[in-house]
PDB file of N, CA and C in Angstrom:
ATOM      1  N   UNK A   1     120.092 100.636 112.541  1.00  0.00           N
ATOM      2  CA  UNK A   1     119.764  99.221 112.566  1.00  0.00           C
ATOM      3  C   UNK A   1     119.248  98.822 111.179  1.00  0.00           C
ATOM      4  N   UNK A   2     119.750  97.776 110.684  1.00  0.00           N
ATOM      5  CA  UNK A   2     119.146  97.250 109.539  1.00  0.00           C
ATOM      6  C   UNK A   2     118.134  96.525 109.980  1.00  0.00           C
ATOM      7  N   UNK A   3     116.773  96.910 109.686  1.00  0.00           N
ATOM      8  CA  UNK A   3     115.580  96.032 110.015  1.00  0.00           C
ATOM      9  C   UNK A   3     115.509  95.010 109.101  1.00  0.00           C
ATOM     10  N   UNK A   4     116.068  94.866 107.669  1.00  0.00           N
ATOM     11  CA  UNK A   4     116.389  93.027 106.726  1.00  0.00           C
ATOM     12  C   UNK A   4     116.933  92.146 107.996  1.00  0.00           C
ATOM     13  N   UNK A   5     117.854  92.700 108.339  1.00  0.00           N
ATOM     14  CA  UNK A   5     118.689  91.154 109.126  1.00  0.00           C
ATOM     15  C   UNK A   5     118.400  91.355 110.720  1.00  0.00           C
ATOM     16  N   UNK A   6     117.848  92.390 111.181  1.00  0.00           N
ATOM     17  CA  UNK A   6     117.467  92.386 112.579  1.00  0.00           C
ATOM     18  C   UNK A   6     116.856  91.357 113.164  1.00  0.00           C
ATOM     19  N   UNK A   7     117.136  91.010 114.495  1.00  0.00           N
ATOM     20  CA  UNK A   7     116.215  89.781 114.862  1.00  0.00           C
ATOM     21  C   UNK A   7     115.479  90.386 115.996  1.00  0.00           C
ATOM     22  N   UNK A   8     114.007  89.864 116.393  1.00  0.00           N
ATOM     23  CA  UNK A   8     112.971  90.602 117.534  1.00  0.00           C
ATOM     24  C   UNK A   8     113.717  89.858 118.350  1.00  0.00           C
ATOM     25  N   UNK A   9     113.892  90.659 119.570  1.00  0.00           N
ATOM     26  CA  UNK A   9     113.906  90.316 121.005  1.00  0.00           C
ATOM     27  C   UNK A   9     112.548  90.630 121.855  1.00  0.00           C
ATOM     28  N   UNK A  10     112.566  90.156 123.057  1.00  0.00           N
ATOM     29  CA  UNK A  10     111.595  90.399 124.025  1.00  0.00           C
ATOM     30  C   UNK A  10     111.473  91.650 124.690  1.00  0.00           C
ATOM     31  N   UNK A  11     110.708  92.644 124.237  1.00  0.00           N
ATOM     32  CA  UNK A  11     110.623  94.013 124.184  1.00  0.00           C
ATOM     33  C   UNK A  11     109.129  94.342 125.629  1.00  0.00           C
ATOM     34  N   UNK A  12     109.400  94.959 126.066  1.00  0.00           N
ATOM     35  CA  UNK A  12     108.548  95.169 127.245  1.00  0.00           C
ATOM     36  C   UNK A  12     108.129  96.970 127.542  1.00  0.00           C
ATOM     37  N   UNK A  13     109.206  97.974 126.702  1.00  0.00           N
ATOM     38  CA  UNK A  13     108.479  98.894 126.769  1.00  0.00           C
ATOM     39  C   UNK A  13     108.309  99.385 125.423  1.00  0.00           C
ATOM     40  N   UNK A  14     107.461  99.946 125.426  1.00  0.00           N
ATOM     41  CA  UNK A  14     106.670 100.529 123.598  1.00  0.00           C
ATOM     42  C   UNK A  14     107.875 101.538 123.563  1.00  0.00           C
ATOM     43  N   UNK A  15     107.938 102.346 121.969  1.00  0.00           N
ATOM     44  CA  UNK A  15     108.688 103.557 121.722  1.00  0.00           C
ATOM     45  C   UNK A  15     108.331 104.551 122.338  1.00  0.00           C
ATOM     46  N   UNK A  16     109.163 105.720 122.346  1.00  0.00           N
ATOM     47  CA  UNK A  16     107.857 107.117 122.735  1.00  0.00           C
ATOM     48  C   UNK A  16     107.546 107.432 121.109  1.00  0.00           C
ATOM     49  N   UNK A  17     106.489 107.899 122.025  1.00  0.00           N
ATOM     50  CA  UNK A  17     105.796 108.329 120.191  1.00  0.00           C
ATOM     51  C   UNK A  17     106.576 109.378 119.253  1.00  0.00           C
ATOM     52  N   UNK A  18     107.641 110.384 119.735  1.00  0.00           N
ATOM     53  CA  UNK A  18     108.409 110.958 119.077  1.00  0.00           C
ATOM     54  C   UNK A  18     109.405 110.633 118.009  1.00  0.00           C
ATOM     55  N   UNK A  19     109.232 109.319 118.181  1.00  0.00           N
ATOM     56  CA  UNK A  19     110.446 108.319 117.469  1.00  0.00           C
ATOM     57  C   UNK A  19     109.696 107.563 116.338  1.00  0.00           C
ATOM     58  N   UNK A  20     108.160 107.172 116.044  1.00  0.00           N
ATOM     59  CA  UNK A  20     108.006 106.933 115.368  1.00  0.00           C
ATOM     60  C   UNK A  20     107.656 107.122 113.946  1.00  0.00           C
ATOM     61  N   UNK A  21     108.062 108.909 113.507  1.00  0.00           N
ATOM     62  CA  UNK A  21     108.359 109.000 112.698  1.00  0.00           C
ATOM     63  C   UNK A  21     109.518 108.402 111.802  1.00  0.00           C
ATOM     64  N   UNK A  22     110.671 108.591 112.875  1.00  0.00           N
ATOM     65  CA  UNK A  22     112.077 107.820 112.258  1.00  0.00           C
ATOM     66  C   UNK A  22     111.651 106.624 112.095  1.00  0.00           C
ATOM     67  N   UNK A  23     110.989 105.630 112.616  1.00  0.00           N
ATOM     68  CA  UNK A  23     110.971 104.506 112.217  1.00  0.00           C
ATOM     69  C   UNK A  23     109.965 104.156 111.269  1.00  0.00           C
ATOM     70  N   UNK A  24     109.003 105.007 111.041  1.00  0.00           N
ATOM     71  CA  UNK A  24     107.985 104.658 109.935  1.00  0.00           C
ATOM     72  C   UNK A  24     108.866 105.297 108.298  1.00  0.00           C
ATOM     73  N   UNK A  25     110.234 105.849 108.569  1.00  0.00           N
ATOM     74  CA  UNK A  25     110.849 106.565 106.923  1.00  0.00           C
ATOM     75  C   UNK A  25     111.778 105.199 106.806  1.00  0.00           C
ATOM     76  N   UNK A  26     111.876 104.139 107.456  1.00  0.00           N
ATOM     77  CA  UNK A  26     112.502 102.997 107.444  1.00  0.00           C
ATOM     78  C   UNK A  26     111.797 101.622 106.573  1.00  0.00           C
ATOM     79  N   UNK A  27     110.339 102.072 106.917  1.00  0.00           N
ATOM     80  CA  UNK A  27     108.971 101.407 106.421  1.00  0.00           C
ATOM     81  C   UNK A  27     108.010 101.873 105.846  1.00  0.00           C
ATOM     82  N   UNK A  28     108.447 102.392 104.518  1.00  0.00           N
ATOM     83  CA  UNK A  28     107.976 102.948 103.694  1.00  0.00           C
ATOM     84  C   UNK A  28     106.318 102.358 102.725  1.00  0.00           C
ATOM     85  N   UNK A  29     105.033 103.006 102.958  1.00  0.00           N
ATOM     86  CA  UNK A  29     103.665 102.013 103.336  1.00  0.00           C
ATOM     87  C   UNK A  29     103.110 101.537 103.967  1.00  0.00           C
ATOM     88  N   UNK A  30     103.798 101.905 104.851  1.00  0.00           N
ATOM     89  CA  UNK A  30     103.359 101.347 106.486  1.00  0.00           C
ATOM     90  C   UNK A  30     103.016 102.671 106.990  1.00  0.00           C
ATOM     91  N   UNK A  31     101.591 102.731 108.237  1.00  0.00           N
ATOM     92  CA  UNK A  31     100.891 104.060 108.487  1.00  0.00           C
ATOM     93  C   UNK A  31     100.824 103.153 110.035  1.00  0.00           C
ATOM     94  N   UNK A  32     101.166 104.664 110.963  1.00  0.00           N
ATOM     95  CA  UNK A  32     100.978 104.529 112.426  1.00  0.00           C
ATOM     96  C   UNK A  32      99.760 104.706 112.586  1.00  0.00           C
ATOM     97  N   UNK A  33      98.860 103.982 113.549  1.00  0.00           N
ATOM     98  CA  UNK A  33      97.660 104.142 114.577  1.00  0.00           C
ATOM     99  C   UNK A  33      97.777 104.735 115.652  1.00  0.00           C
ATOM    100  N   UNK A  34      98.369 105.221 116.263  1.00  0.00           N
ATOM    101  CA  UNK A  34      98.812 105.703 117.459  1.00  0.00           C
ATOM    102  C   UNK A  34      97.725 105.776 118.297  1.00  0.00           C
ATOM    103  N   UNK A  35      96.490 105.776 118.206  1.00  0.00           N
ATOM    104  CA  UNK A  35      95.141 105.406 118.864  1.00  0.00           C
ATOM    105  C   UNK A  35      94.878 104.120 118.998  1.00  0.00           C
ATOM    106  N   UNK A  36      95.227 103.133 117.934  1.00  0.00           N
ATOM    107  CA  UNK A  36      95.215 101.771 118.360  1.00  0.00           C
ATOM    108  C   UNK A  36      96.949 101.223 118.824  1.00  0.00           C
ATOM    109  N   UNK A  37      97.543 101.680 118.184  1.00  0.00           N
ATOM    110  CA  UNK A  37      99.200 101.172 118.775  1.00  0.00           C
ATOM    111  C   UNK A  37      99.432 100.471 118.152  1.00  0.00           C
ATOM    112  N   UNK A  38      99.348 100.678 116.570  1.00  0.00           N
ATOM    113  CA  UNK A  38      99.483  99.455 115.532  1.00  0.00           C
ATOM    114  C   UNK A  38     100.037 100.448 114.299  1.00  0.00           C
ATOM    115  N   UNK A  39     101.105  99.369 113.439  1.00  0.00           N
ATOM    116  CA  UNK A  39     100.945  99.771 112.292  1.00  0.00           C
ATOM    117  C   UNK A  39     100.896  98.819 111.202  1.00  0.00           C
ATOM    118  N   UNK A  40     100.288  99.504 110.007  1.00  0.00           N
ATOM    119  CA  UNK A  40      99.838  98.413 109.059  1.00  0.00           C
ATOM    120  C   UNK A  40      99.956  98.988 107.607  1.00  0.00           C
ATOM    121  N   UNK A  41      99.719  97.821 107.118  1.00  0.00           N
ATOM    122  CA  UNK A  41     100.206  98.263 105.457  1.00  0.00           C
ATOM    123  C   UNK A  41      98.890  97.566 104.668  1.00  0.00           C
ATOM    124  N   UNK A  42      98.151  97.808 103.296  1.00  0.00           N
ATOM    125  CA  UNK A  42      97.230  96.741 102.917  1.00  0.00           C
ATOM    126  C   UNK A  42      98.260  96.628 101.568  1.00  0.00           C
ATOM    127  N   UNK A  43      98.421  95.352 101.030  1.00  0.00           N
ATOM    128  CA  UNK A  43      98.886  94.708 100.128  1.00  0.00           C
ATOM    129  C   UNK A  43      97.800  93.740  99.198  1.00  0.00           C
ATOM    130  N   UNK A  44      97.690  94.504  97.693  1.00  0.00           N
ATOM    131  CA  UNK A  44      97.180  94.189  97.303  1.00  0.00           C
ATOM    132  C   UNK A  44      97.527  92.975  95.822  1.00  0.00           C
ATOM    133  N   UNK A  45      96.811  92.039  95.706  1.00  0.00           N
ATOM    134  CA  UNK A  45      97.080  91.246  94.215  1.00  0.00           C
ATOM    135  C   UNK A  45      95.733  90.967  93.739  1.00  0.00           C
ATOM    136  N   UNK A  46      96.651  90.655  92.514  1.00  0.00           N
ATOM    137  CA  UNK A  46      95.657  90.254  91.239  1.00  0.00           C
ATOM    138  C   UNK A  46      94.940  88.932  91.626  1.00  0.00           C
ATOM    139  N   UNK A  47      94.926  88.082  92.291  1.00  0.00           N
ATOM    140  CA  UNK A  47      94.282  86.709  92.807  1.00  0.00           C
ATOM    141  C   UNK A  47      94.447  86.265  93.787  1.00  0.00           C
ATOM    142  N   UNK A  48      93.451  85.439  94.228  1.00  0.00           N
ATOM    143  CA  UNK A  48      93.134  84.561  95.815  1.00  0.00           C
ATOM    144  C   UNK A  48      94.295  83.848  95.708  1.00  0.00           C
ATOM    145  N   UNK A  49      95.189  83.151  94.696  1.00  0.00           N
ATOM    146  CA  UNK A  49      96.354  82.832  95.177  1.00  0.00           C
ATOM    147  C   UNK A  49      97.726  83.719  95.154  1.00  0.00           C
ATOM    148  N   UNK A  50      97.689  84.463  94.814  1.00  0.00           N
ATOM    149  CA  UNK A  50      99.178  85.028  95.324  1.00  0.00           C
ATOM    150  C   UNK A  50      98.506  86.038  96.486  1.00  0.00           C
ATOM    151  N   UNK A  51      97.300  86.204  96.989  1.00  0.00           N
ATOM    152  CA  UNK A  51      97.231  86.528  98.307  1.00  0.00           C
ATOM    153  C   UNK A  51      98.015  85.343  99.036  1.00  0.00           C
ATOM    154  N   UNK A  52      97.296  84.321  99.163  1.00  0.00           N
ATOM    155  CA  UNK A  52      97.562  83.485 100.003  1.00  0.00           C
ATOM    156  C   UNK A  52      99.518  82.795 100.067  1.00  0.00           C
ATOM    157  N   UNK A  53     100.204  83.289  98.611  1.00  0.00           N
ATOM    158  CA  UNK A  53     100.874  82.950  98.738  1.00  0.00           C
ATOM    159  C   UNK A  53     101.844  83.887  99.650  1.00  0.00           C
ATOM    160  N   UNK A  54     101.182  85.065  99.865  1.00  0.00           N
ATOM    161  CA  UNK A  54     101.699  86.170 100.369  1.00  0.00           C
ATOM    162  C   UNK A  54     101.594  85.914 101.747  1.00  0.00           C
ATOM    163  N   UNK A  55     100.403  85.614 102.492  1.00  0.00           N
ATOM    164  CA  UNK A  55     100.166  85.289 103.501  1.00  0.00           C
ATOM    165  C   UNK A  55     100.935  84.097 103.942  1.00  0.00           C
ATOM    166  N   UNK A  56     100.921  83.177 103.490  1.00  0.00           N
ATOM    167  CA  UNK A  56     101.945  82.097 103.750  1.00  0.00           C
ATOM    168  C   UNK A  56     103.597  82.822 104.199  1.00  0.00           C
ATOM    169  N   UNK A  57     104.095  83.352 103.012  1.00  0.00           N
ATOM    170  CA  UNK A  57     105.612  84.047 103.328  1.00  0.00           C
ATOM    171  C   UNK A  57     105.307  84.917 104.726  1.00  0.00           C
ATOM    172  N   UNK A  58     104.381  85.838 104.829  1.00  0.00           N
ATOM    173  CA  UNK A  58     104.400  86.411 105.985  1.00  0.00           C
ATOM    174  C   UNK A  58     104.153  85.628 107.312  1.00  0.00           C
ATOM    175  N   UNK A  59     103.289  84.296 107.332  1.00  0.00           N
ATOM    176  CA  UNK A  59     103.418  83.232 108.359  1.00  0.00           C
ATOM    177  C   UNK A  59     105.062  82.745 108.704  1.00  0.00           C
ATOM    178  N   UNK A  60     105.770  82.661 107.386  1.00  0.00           N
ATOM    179  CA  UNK A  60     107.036  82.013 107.993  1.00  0.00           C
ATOM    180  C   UNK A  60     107.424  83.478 108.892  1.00  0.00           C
ATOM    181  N   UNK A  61     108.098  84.519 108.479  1.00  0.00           N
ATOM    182  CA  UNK A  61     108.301  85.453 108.926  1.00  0.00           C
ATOM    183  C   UNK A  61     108.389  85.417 110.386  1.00  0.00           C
ATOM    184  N   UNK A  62     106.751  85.890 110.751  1.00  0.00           N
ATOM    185  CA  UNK A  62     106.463  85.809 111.819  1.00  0.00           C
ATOM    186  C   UNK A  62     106.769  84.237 113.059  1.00  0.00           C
ATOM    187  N   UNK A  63     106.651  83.482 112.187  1.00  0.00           N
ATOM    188  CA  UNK A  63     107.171  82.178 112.882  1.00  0.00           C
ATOM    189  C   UNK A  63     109.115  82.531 113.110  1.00  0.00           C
ATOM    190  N   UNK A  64     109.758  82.723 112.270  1.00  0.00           N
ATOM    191  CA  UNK A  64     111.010  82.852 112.582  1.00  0.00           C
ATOM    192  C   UNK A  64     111.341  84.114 113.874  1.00  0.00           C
ATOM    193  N   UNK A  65     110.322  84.831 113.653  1.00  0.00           N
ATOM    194  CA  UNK A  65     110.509  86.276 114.643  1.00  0.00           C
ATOM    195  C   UNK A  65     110.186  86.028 115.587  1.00  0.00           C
ATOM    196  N   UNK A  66     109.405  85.226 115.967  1.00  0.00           N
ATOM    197  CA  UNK A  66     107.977  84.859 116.959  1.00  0.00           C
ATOM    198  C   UNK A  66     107.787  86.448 117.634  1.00  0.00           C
ATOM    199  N   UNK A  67     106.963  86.820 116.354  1.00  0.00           N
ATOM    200  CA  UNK A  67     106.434  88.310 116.422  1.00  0.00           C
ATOM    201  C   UNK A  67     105.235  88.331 115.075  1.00  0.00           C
ATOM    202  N   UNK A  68     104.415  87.980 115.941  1.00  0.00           N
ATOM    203  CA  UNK A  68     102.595  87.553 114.845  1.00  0.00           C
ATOM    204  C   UNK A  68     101.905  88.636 114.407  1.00  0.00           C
ATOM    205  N   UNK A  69     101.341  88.748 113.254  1.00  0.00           N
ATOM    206  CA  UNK A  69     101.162  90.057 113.385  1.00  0.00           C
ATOM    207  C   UNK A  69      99.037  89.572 113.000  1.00  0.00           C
ATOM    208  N   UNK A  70      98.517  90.812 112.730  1.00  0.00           N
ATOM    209  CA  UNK A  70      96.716  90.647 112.809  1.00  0.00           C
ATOM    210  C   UNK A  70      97.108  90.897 111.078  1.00  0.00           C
ATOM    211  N   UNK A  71      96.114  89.768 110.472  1.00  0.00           N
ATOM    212  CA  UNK A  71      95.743  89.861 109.332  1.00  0.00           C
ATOM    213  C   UNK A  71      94.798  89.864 108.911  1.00  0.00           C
ATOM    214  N   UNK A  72      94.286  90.843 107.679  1.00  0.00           N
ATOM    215  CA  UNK A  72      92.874  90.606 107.343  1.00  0.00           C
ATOM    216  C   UNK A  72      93.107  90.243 106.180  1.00  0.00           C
ATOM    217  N   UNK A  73      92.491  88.940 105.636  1.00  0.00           N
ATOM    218  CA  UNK A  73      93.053  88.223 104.682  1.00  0.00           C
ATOM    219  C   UNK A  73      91.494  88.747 103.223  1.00  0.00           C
ATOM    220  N   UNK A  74      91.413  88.908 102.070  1.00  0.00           N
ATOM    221  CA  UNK A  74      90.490  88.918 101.334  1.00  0.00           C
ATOM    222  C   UNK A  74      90.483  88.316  99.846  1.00  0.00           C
ATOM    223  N   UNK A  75      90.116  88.325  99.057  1.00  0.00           N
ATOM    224  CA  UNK A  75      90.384  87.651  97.720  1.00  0.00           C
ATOM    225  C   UNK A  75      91.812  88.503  97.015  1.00  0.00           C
ATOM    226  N   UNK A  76      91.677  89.712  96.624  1.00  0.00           N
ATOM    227  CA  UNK A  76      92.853  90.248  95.936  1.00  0.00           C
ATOM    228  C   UNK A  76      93.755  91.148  97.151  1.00  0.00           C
ATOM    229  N   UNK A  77      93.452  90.997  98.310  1.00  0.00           N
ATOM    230  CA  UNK A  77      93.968  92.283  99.021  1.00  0.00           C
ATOM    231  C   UNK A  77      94.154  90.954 100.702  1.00  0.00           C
ATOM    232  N   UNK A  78      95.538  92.034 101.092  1.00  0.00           N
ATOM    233  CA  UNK A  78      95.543  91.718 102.589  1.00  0.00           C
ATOM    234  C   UNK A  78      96.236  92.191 103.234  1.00  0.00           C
ATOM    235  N   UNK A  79      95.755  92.893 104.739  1.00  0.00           N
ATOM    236  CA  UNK A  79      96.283  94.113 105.603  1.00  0.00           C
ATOM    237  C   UNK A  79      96.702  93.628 106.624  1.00  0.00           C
ATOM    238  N   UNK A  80      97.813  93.962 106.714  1.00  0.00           N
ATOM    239  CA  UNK A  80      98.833  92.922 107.923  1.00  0.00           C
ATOM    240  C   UNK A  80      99.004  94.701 109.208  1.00  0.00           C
ATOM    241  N   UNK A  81      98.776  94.421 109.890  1.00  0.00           N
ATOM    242  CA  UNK A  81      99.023  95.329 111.320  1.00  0.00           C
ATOM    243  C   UNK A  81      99.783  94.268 112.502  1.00  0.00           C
ATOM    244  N   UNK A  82     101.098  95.119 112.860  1.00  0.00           N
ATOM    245  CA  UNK A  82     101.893  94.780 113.999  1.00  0.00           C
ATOM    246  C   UNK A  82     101.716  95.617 114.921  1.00  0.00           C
ATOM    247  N   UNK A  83     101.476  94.774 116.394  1.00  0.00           N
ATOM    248  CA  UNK A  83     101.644  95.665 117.387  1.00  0.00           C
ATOM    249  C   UNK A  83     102.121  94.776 118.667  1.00  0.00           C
ATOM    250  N   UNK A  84     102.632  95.545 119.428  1.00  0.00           N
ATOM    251  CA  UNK A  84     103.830  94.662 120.609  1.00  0.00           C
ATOM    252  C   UNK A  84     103.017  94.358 121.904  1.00  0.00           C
ATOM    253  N   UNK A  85     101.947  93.522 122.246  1.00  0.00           N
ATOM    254  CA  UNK A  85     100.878  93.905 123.369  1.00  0.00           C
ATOM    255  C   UNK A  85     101.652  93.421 124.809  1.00  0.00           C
ATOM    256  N   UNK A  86     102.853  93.296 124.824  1.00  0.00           N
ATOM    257  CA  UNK A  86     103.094  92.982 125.835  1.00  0.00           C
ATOM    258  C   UNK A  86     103.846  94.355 126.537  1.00  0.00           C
ATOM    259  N   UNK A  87     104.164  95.182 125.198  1.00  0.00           N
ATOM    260  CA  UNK A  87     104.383  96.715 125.498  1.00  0.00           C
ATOM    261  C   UNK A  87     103.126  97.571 125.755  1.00  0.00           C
ATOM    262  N   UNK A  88     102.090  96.939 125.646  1.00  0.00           N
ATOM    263  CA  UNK A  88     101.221  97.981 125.048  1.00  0.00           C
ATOM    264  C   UNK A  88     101.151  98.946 124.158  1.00  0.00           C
ATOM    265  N   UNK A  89     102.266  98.767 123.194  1.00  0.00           N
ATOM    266  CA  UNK A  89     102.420  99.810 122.294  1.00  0.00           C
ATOM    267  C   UNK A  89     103.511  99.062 121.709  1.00  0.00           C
ATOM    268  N   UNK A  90     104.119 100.164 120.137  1.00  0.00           N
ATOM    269  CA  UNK A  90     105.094  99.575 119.093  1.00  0.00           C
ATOM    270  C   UNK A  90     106.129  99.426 119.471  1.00  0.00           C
ATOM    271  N   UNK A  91     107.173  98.863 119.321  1.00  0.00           N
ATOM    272  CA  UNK A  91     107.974  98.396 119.675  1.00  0.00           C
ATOM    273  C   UNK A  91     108.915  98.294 118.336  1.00  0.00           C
ATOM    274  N   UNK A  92     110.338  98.133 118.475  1.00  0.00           N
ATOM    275  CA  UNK A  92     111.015  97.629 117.167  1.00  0.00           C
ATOM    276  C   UNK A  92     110.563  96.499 116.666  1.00  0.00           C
ATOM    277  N   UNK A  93     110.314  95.453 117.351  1.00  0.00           N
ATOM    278  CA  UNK A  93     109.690  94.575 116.882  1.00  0.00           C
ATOM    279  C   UNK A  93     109.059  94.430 115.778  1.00  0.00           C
ATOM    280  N   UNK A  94     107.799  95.655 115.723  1.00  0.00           N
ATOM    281  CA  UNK A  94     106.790  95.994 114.928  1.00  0.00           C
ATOM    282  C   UNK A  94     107.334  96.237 113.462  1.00  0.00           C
ATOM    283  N   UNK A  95     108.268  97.269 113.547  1.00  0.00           N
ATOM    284  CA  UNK A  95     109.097  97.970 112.474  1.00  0.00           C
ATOM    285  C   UNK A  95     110.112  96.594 111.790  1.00  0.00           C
ATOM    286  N   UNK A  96     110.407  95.634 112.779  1.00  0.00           N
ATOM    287  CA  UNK A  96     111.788  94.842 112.204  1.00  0.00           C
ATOM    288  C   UNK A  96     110.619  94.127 111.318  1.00  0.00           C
ATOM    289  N   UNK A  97     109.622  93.445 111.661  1.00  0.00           N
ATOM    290  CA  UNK A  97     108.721  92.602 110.698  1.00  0.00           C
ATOM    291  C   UNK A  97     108.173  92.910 109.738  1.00  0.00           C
ATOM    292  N   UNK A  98     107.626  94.750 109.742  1.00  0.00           N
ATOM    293  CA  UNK A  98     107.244  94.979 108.721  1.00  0.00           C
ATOM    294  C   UNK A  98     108.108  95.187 107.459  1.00  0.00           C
ATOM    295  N   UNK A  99     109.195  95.991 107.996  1.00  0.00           N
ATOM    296  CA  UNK A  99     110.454  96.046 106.806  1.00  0.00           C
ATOM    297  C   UNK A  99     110.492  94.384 105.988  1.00  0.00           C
ATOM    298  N   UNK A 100     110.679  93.581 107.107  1.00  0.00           N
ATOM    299  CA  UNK A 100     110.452  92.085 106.110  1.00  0.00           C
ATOM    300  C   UNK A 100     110.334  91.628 105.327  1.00  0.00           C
ATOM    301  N   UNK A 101     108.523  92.142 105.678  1.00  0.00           N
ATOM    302  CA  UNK A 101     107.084  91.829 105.095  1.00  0.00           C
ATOM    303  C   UNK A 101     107.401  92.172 103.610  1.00  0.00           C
ATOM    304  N   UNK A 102     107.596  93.240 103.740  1.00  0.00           N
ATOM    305  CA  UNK A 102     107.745  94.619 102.852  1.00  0.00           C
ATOM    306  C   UNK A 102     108.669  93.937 101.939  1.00  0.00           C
ATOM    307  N   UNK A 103     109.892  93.344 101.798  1.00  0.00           N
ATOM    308  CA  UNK A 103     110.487  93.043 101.197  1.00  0.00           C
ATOM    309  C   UNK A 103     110.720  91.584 100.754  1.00  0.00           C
ATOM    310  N   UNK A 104     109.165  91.310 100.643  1.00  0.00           N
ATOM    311  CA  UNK A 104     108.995  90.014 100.288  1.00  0.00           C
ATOM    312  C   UNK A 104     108.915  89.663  99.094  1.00  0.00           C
ATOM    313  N   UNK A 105     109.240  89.092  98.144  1.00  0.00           N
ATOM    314  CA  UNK A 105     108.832  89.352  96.547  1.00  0.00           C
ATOM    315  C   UNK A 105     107.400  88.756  96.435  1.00  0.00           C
ATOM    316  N   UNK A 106     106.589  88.597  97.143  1.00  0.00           N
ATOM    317  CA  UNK A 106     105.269  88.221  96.947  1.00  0.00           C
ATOM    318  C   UNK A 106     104.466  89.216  97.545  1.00  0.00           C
ATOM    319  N   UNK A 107     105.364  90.268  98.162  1.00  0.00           N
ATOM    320  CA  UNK A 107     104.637  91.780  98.212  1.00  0.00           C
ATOM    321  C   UNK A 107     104.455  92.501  97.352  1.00  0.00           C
ATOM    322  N   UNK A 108     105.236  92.122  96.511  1.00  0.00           N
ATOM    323  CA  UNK A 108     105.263  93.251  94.907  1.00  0.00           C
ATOM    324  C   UNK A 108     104.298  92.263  93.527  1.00  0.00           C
ATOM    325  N   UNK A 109     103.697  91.065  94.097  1.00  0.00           N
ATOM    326  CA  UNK A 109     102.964  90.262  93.397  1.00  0.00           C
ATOM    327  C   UNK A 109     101.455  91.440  92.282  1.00  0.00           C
ATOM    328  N   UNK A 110     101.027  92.177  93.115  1.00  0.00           N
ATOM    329  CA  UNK A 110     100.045  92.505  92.394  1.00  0.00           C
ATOM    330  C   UNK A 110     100.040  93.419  91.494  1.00  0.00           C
TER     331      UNK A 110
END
């Protein structure tokens, strides 16, 4: 699956956890929680605005996916974690947004 052009569907059971190695060598910076059922990346810049401009691109994202992810937003830095709660656990979902994220040119800002 190409996770660039993949689109989220309505996902209801999580992966087994055996699989999310393969999908974390797809999403390269991205680290599994497997205790919380999340994975996340922190992305860092040189200023409060190309955070925010970063955060913005990742709002559309998630608006086009309607797949939201938890952000912790800070002056030079911000840590985006996906997780599928209607699976209770990751889901492609998780993986299709972060690849995205990841390939945002305002990810490579700092």
């Amino acid at each position: 699956m190409n996770l660039l052009l993949a689109q989220c569907t309505p996902q209801r059971e999580a992966l087994p956890l055996e699989q999310l190695a393969d999908w974390l060598v797809q999403t390269p910076g991205w680290a599994a929680d497997t205790e919380h059922k999340v994975i996340g990346r922190r992305f860092d810049f040189e200023n409060f605005y190309q955070t925010m401009a970063f955060v913005n691109a990742v709002a559309e994202i998630a608006h086009a996916q309607d797949h939201h992810p938890e952000m912790m937003v800070g002056f030079d830095a911000c840590t985006v974690s996906f997780s599928t709660h209607s699976a209770q656990g990751l889901t492609s979902n998780d993986f299709i947004c972060a690849a995205q994220v990841s390939a945002l040119p305002e990810a490579t800002a700092g």
